[in-house]
Protein backbone atom coordinates (compact mmCIF):
# COMPACT_ATOMS: atom_id res chain seq x y z
CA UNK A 1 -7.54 -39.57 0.67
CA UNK A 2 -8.67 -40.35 -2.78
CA UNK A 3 -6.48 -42.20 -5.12
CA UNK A 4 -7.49 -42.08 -8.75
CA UNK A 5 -6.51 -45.49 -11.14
CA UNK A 6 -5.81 -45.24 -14.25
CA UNK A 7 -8.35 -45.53 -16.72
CA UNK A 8 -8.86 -49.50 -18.00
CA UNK A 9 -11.15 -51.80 -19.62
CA UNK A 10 -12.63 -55.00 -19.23
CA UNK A 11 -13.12 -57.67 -21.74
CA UNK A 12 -15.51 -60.41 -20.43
CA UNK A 13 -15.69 -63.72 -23.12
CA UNK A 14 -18.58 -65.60 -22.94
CA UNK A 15 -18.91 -69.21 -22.94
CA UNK A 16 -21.79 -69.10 -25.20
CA UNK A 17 -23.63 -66.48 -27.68
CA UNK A 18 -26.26 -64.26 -25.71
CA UNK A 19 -29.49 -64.56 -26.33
CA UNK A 20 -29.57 -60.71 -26.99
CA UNK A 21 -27.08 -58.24 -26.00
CA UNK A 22 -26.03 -57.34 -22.52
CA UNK A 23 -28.49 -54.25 -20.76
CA UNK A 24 -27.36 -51.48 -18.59
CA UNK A 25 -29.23 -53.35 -15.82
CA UNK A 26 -27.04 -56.71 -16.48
CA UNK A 27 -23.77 -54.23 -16.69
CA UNK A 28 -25.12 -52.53 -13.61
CA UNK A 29 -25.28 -55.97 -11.75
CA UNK A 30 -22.31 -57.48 -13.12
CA UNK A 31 -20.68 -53.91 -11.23
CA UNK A 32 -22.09 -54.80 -8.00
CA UNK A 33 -20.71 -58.18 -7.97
CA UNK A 34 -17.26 -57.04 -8.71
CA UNK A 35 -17.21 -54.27 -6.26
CA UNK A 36 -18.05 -56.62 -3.56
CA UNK A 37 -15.55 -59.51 -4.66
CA UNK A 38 -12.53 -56.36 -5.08
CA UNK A 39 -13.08 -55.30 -1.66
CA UNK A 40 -12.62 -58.78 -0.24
CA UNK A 41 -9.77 -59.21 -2.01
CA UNK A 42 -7.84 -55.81 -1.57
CA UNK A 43 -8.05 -55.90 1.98
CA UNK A 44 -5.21 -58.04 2.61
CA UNK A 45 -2.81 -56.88 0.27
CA UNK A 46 -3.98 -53.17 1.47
CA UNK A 47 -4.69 -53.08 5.04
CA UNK A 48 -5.47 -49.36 5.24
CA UNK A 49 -8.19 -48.99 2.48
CA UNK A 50 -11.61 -47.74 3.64
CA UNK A 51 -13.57 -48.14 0.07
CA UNK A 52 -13.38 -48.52 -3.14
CA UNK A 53 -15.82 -47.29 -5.77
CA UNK A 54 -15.71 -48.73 -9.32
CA UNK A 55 -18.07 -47.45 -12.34
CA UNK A 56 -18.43 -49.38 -15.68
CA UNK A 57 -18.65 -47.06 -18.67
CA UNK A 58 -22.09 -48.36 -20.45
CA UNK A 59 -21.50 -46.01 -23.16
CA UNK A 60 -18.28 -47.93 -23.92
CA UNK A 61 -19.96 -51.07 -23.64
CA UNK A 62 -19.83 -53.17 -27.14
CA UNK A 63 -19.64 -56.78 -28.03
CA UNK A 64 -17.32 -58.60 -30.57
CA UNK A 65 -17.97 -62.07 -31.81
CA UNK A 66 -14.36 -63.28 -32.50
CA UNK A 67 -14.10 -64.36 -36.26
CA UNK A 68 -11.49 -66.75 -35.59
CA UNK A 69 -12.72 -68.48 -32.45
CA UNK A 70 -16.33 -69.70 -31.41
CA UNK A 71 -16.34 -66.79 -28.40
CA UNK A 72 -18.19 -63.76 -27.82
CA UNK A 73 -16.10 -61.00 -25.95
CA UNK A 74 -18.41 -58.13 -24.16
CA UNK A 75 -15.53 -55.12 -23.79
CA UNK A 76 -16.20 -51.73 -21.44
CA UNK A 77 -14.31 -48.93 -20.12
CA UNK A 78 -13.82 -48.46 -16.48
CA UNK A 79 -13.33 -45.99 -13.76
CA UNK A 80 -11.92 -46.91 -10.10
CA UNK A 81 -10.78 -44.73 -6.99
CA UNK A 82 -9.81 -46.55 -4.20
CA UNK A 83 -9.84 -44.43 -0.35
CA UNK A 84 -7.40 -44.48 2.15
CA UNK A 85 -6.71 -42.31 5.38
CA UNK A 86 -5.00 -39.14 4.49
CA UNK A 87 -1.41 -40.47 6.16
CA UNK A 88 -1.55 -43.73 3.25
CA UNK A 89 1.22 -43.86 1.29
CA UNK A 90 -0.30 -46.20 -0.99
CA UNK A 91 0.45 -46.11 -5.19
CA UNK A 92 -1.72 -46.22 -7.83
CA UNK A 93 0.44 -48.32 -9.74
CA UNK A 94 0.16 -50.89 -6.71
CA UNK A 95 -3.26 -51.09 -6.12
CA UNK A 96 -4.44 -51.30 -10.06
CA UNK A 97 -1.91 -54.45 -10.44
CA UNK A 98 -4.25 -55.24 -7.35
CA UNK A 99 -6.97 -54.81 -8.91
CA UNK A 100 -5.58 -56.57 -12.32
CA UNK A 101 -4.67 -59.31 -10.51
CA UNK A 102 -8.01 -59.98 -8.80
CA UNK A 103 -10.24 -59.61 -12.12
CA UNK A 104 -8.15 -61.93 -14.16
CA UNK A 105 -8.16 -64.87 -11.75
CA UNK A 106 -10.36 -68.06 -12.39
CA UNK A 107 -11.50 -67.02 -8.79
CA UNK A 108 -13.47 -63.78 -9.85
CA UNK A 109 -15.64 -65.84 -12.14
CA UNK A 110 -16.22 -68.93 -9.28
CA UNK A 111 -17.07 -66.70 -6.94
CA UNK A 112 -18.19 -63.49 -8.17
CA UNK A 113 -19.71 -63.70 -11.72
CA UNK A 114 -21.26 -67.26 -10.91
CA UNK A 115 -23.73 -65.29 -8.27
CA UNK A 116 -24.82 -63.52 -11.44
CA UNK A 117 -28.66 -64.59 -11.88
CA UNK A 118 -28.36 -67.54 -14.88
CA UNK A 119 -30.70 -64.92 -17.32
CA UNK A 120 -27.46 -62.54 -17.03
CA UNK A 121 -25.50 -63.03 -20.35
CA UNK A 122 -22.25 -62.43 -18.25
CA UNK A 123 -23.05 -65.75 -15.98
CA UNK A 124 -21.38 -67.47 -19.10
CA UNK A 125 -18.02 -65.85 -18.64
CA UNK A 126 -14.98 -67.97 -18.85
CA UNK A 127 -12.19 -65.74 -18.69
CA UNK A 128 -12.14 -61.87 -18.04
CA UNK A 129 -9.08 -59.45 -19.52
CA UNK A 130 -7.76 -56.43 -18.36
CA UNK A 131 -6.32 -53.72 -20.38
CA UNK A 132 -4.64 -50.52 -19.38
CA UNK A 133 -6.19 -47.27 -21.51
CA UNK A 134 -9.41 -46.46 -22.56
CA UNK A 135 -10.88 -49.01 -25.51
CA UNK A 136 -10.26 -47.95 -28.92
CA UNK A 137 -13.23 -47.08 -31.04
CA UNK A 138 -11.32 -48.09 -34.28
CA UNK A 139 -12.87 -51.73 -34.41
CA UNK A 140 -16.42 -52.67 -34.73
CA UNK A 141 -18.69 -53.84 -32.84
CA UNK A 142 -22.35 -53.94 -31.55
CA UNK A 143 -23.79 -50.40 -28.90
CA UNK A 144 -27.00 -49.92 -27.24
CA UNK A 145 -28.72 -46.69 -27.58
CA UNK A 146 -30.76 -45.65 -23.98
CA UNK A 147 -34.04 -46.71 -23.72
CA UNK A 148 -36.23 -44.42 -26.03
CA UNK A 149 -40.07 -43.70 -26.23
CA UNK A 150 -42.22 -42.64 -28.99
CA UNK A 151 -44.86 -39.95 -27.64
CA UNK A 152 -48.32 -39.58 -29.50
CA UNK A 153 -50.49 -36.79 -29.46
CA UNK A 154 -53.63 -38.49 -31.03
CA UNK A 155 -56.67 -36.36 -32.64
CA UNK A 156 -59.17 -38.51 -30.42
CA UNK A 157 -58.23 -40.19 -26.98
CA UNK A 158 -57.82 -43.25 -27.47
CA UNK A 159 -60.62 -45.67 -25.95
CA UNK A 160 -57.98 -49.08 -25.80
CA UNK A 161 -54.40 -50.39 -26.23
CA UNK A 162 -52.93 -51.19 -29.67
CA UNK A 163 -53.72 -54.68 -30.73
CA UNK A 164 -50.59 -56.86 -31.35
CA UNK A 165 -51.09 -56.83 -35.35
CA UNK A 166 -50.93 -52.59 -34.75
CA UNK A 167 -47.81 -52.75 -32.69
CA UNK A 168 -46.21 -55.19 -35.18
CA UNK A 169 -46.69 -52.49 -38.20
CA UNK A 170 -45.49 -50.00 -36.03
CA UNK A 171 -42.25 -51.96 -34.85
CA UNK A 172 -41.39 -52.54 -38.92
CA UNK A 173 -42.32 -49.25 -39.75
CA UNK A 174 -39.95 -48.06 -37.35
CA UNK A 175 -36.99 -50.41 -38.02
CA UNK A 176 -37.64 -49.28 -41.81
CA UNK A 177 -37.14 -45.55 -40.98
CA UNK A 178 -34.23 -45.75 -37.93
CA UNK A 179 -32.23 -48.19 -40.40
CA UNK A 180 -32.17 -45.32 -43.34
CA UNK A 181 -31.42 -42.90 -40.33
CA UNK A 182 -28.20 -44.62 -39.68
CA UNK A 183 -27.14 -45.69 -42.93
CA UNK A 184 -27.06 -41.41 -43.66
CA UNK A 185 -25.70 -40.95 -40.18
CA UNK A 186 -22.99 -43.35 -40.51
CA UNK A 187 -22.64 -43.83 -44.00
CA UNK A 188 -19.51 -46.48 -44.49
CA UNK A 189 -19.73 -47.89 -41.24
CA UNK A 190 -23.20 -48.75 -40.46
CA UNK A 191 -24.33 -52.50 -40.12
CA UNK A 192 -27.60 -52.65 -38.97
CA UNK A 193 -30.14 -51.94 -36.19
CA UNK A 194 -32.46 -54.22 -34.43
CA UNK A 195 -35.59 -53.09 -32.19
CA UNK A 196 -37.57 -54.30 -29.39
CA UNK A 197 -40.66 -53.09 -28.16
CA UNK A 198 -40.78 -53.08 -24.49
CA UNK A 199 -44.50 -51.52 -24.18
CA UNK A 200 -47.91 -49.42 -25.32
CA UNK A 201 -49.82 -47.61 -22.78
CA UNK A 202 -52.75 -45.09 -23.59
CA UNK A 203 -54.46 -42.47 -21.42
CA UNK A 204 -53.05 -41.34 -18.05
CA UNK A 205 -50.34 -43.45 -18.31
CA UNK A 206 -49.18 -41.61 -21.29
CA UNK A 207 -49.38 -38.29 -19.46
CA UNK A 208 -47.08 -38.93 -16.81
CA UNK A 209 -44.46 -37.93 -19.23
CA UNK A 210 -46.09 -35.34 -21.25
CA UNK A 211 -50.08 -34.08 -20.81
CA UNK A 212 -50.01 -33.68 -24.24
CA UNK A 213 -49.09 -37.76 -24.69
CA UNK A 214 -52.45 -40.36 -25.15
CA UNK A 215 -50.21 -42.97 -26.78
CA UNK A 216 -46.47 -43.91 -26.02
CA UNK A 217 -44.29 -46.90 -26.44
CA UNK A 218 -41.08 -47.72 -25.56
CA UNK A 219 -38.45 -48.95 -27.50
CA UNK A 220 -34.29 -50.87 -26.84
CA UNK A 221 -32.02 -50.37 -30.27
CA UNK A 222 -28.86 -52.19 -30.41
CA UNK A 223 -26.96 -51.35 -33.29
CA UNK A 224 -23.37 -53.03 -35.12
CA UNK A 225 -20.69 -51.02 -36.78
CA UNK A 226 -17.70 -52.05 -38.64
CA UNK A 227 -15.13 -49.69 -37.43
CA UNK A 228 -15.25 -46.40 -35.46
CA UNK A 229 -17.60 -46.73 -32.38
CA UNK A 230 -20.47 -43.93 -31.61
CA UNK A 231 -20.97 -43.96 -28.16
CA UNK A 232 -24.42 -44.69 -26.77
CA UNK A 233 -25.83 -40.94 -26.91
CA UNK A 234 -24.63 -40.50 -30.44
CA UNK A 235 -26.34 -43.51 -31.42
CA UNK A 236 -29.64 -41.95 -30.00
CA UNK A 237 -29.69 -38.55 -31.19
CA UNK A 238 -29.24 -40.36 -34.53
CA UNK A 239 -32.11 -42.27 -34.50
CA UNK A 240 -33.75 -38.74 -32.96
CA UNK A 241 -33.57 -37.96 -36.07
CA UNK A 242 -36.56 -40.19 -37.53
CA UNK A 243 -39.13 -37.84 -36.74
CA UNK A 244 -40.30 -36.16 -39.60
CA UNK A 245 -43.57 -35.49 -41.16
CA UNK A 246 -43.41 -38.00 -43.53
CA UNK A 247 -42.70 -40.43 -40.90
CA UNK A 248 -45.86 -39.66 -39.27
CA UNK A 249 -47.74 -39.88 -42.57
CA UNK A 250 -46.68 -43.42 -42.46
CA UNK A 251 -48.90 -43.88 -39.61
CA UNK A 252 -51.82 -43.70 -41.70
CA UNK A 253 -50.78 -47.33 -43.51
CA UNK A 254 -50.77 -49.11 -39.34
CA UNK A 255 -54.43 -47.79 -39.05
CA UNK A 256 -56.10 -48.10 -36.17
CA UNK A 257 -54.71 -45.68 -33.43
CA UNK A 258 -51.96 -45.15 -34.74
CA UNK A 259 -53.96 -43.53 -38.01
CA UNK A 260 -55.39 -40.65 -35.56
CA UNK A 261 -51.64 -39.21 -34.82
CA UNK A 262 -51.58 -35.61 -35.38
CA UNK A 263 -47.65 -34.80 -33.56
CA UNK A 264 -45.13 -37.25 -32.57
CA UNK A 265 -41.77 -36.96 -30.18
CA UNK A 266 -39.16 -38.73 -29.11
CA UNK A 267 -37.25 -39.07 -26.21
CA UNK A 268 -35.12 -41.14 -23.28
CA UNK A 269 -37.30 -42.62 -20.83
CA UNK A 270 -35.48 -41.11 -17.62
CA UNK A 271 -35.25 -37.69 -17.32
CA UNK A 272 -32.94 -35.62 -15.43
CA UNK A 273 -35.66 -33.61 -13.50
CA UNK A 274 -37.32 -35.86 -11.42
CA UNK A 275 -38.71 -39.45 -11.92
CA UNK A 276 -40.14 -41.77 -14.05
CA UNK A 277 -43.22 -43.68 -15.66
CA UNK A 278 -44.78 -45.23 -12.66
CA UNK A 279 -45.03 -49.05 -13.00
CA UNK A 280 -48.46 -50.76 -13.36
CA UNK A 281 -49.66 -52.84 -10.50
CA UNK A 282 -49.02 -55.90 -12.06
CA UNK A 283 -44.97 -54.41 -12.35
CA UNK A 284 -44.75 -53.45 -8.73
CA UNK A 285 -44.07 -56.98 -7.61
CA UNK A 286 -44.63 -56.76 -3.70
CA UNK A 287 -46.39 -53.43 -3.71
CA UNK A 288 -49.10 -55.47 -5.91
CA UNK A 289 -52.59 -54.67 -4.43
CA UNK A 290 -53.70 -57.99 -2.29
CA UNK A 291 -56.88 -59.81 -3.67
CA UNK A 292 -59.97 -58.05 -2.31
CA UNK A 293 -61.60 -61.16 -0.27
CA UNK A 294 -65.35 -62.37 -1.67
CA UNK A 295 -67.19 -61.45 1.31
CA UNK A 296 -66.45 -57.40 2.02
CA UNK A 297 -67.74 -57.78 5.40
CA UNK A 298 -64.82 -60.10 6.47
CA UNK A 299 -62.69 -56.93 6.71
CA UNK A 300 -63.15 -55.23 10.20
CA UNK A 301 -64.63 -52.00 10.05
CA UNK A 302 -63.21 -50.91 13.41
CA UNK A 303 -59.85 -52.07 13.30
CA UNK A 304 -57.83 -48.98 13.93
CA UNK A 305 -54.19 -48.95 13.36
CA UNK A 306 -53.20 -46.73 16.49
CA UNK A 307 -50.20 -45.30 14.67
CA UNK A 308 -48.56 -48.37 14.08
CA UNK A 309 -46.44 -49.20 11.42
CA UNK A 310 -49.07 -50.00 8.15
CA UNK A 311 -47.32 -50.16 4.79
CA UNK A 312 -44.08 -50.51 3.62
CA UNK A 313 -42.42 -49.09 0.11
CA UNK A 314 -38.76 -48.68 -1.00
CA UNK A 315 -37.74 -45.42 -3.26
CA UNK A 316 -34.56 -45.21 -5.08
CA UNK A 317 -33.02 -41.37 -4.96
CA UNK A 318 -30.03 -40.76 -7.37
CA UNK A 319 -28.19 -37.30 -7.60
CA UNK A 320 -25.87 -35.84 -10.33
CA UNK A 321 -23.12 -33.82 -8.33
CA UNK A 322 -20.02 -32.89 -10.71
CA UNK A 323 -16.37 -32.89 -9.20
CA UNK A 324 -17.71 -34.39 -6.17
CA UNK A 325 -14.76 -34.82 -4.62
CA UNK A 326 -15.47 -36.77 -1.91
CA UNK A 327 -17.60 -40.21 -0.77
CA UNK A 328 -20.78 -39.31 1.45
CA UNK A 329 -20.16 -40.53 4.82
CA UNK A 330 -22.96 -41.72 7.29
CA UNK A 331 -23.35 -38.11 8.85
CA UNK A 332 -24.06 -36.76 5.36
CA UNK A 333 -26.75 -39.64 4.68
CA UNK A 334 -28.71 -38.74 8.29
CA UNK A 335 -28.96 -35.45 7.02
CA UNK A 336 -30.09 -35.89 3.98
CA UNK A 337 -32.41 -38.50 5.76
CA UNK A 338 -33.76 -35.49 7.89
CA UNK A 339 -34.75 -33.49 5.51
CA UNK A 340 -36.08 -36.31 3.41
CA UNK A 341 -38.62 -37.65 6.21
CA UNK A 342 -39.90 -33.93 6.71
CA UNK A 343 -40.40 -33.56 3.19
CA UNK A 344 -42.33 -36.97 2.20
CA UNK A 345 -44.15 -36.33 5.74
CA UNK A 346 -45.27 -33.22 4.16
CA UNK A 347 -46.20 -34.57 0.83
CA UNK A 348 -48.14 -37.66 1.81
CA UNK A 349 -49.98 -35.26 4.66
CA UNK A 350 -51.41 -33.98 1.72
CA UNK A 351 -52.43 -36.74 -0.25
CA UNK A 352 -54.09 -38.89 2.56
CA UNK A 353 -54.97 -36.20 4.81
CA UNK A 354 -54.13 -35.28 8.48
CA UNK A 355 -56.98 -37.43 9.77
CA UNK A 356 -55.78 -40.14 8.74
CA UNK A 357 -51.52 -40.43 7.76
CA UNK A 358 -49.68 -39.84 10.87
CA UNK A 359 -45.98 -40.08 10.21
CA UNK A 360 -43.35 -42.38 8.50
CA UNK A 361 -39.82 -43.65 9.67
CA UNK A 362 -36.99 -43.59 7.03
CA UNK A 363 -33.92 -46.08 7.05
CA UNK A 364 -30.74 -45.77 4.46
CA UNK A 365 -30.89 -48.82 2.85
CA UNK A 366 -28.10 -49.32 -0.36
CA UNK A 367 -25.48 -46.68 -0.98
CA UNK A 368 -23.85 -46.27 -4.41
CA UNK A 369 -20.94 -43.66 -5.29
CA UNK A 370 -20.07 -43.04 -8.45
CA UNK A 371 -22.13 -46.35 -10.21
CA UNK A 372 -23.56 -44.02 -12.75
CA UNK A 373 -27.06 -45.50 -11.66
CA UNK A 374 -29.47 -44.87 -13.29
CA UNK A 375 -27.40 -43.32 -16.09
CA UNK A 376 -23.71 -42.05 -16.25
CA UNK A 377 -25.38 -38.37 -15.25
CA UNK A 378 -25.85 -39.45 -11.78
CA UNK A 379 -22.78 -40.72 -9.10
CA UNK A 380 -25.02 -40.60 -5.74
CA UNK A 381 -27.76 -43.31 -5.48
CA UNK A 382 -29.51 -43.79 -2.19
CA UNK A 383 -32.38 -46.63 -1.68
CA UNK A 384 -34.69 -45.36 1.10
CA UNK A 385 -36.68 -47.74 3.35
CA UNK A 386 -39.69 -46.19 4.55
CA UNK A 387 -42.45 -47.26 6.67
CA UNK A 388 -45.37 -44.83 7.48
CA UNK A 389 -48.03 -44.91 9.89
CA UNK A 390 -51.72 -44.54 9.40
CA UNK A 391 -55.03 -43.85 12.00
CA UNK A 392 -58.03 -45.16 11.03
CA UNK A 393 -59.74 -48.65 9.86
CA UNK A 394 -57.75 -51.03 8.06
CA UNK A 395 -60.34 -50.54 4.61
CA UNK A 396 -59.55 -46.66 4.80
CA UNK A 397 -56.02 -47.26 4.86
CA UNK A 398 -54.17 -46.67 1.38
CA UNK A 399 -52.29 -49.57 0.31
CA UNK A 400 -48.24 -50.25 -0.63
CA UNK A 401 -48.87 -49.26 -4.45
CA UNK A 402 -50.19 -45.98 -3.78
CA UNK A 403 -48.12 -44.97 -1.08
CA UNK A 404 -45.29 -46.11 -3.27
CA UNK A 405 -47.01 -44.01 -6.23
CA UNK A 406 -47.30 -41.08 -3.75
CA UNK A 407 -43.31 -41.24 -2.85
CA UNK A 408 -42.31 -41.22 -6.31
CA UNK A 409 -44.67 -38.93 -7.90
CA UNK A 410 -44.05 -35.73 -5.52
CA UNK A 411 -42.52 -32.77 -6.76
CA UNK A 412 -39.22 -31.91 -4.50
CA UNK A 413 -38.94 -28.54 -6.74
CA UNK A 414 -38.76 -26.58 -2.76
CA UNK A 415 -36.77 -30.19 -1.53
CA UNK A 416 -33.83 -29.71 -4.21
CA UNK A 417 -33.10 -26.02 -2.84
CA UNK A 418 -33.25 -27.88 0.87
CA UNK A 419 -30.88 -30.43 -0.16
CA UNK A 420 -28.50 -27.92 -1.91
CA UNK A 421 -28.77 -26.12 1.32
CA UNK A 422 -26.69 -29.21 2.80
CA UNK A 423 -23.81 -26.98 2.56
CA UNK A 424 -21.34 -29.57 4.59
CA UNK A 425 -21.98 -32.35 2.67
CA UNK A 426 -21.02 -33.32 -0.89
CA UNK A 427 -25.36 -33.05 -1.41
CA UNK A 428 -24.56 -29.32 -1.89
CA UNK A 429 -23.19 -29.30 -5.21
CA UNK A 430 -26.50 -31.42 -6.86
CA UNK A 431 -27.31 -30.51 -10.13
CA UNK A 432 -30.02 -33.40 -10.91
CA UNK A 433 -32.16 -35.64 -9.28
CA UNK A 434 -33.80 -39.01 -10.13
CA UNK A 435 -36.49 -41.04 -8.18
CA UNK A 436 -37.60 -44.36 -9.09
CA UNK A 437 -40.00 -47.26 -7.50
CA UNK A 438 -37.79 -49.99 -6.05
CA UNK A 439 -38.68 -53.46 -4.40
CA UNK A 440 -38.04 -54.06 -0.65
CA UNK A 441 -35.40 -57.09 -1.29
CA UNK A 442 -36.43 -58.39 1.98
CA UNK A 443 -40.13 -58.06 2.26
């Protein structure tokens, strides 16, 4: 039985200023944390609960420096159902005073918020609040637009990256034009904008999100208000709105490549049909290719694998499934893990061949319901551990990054209909999918 709390927000003060605002990622771990140290903690007052799922609102999210006191207050909505055997008789009321309780003790930050890593801007936290009722968008404060790219469709392909002095012109002559954006979009309220450039990539890499791309970059915008609150979509499609042609003109003043752009869009960086910019090698961590060794001939040429376990890689699988009503249990995961191993067997059968990819095995790994991970469309994310098996010599075997590549880059247009086919599980009702890269915590 499902028991809905009432809607209720967090404030989290900080010890010290950030040294930039708080991500969805640091949000998204500060969540984890807490639904750990809650479920510790609700056990004994409620015997009978079975889970608990808790989602912080990053669209809500907004920080406040306090004008009268040397603090910094981080403030988000929140979202908790707790689960309970259908004979409970337990009340809301009960378990959010629970819940209340828990998050306002000095033991939440000793033993919860101080496992935060220390680059975490909510490790600082010295006292938490908890308020009944959504936050109210009447004060100011600071929001975070997604993660946006620019897309390029350049006159000539582009033959290198953009050199630092081109990527500096192009961050100001962006700030210039998203800051006039917002000042018309939220004339009267509007503080300011500031914009980091998380990367450039040319060539292939660009058309992994559009074949038309030879140039992207990627931007974060954080911007401050001094009233009403837009939430973090708004705050995008505003600054959407700085494509225009003379915007593009302005190019020509960067030179270099950016002088050779003919079209330009805009965009998130995840997209709700199916995955995302795959990560260099040097951003794969442990799927990193291993040094080649000096001497080729120290790798044995007859080596054969005999079907044993070869390489190891770790995909994250989020679904969007409105009024899901229920939490997946451990039958629903092995079915979705059937269909799952017959599908990526499938897909990497045709990408290394039947000579010489055999099979894989497929573990659930971590479980999230209702986190909003990777972005509030999404309440189902699944990590999958999978290990495949290879025949051959160890030099013709292919190696964790493009196995890992292989996973993430397949298109499950036929495995969506299969997993909508799941018609006693909550997987029925899908509407989106997401797959990402993810690192094996244990390798």
């Amino acid at each position: 039985m499902k028991i809905q709390l009432p809607a209720f927000n967090i404030t989290v003060v900080l010890g010290t200023k950030p040294m930039s605002q708080p991500t969805n990622d640091d949000l998204e771990a500060l969540r984890r944390v807490t639904a750990n140290y809650l479920c510790l903690k609700l056990k004994p007052k409620c015997p009978k609960i079975v889970g608990l799922d808790i989602k912080f609102n990053v669209s809500s999210m907004r920080s406040v420096v306090n004008k009268l006191e040397p603090q910094h207050t981080v403030c988000f909505d929140v979202d908790a159902a707790a689960y309970f055997p259908s004979c409970s008789k337990s009340d809301y009321t009960e378990i959010f005073n629970s819940v209340s309780q828990a998050l306002e003790s000095g033991d939440y930050i000793k033993r919860a918020v101080c496992a935060l890593d220390s680059s975490n801007p909510f490790a600082s936290a010295v006292d938490v609040k908890v308020g009944l009722g959504e936050l109210s968008t009447e004060e100011g404060g600071i929001v975070q637009s997604p993660t946006f790219y620019l897309g390029f469709v350049c006159r000539n392909e582009p033959g290198f990256c953009p050199s630092e002095s081109e990527k500096q012109n192009l961050w100001f002559l962006t700030q210039e034009e998203t800051t006039g954006c917002l000042q018309q979009a939220f004339p009267n309220n509007f503080e300011g904008v500031t914009l980091k450039m998380r990367k450039a990539e040319i060539g292939e890499r660009a058309r992994e999100l559009d074949s038309r791309f030879s140039l992207y970059v990627e931007f974060d915008a954080a911007a401050s208000f001094k009233k009403e609150l837009p939430t973090s979509k708004q705050l995008f499609y505003a600054l959407a709105t700085c494509i225009s042609s003379r915007f593009i003109k302005n190019f020509m003043d960067i030179g270099g490549l950016f002088s050779d752009v003919s079209t330009m869009s805009i965009n998130y960086c995840i997209t709700q049909k199916g995955g995302i910019l795959m990560p260099t090698e040097s951003e794969m961590g442990p799927y990193k290719r291993a040094a080649e060794p000096e001497d080729p001939t120290e790798i044995e040429e007859d080596d054969t694998s005999s079907g044993e376990p070869h390489a190891r890689a770790c995909i994250g699988f989020a679904l969007g499934i409105p009024k899901c009503q229920r939490v997946p249990t451990e039958a629903d995961y092995q079915a979705l893990a059937a269909i799952t191993k017959e599908f990526y067997v499938k897909c990497l059968k045709q990408k290394f061949g039947d000579d010489t990819f055999q099979d894989i095995d497929i573990s659930l790994g971590e479980t999230h319901f209702g986190s909003g991970k990777p972005t509030e469309e999404y309440n189902v994310y699944i990590q999958w551990d999978i290990s495949t098996q290879f025949m051959g010599t160890a030099k013709s075997f292919p190696d964790q990054y493009k196995i890992c590549k292989a996973l993430v880059k397949a298109k499950p247009d036929r495995f969506y209909s299969r997993i909508r086919a799941l018609y006693q599980t909550p997987f029925s009702g899908a509407t989106c999918f997401f797959v990402e890269p993810v690192v094996c915590t244990d390798l």
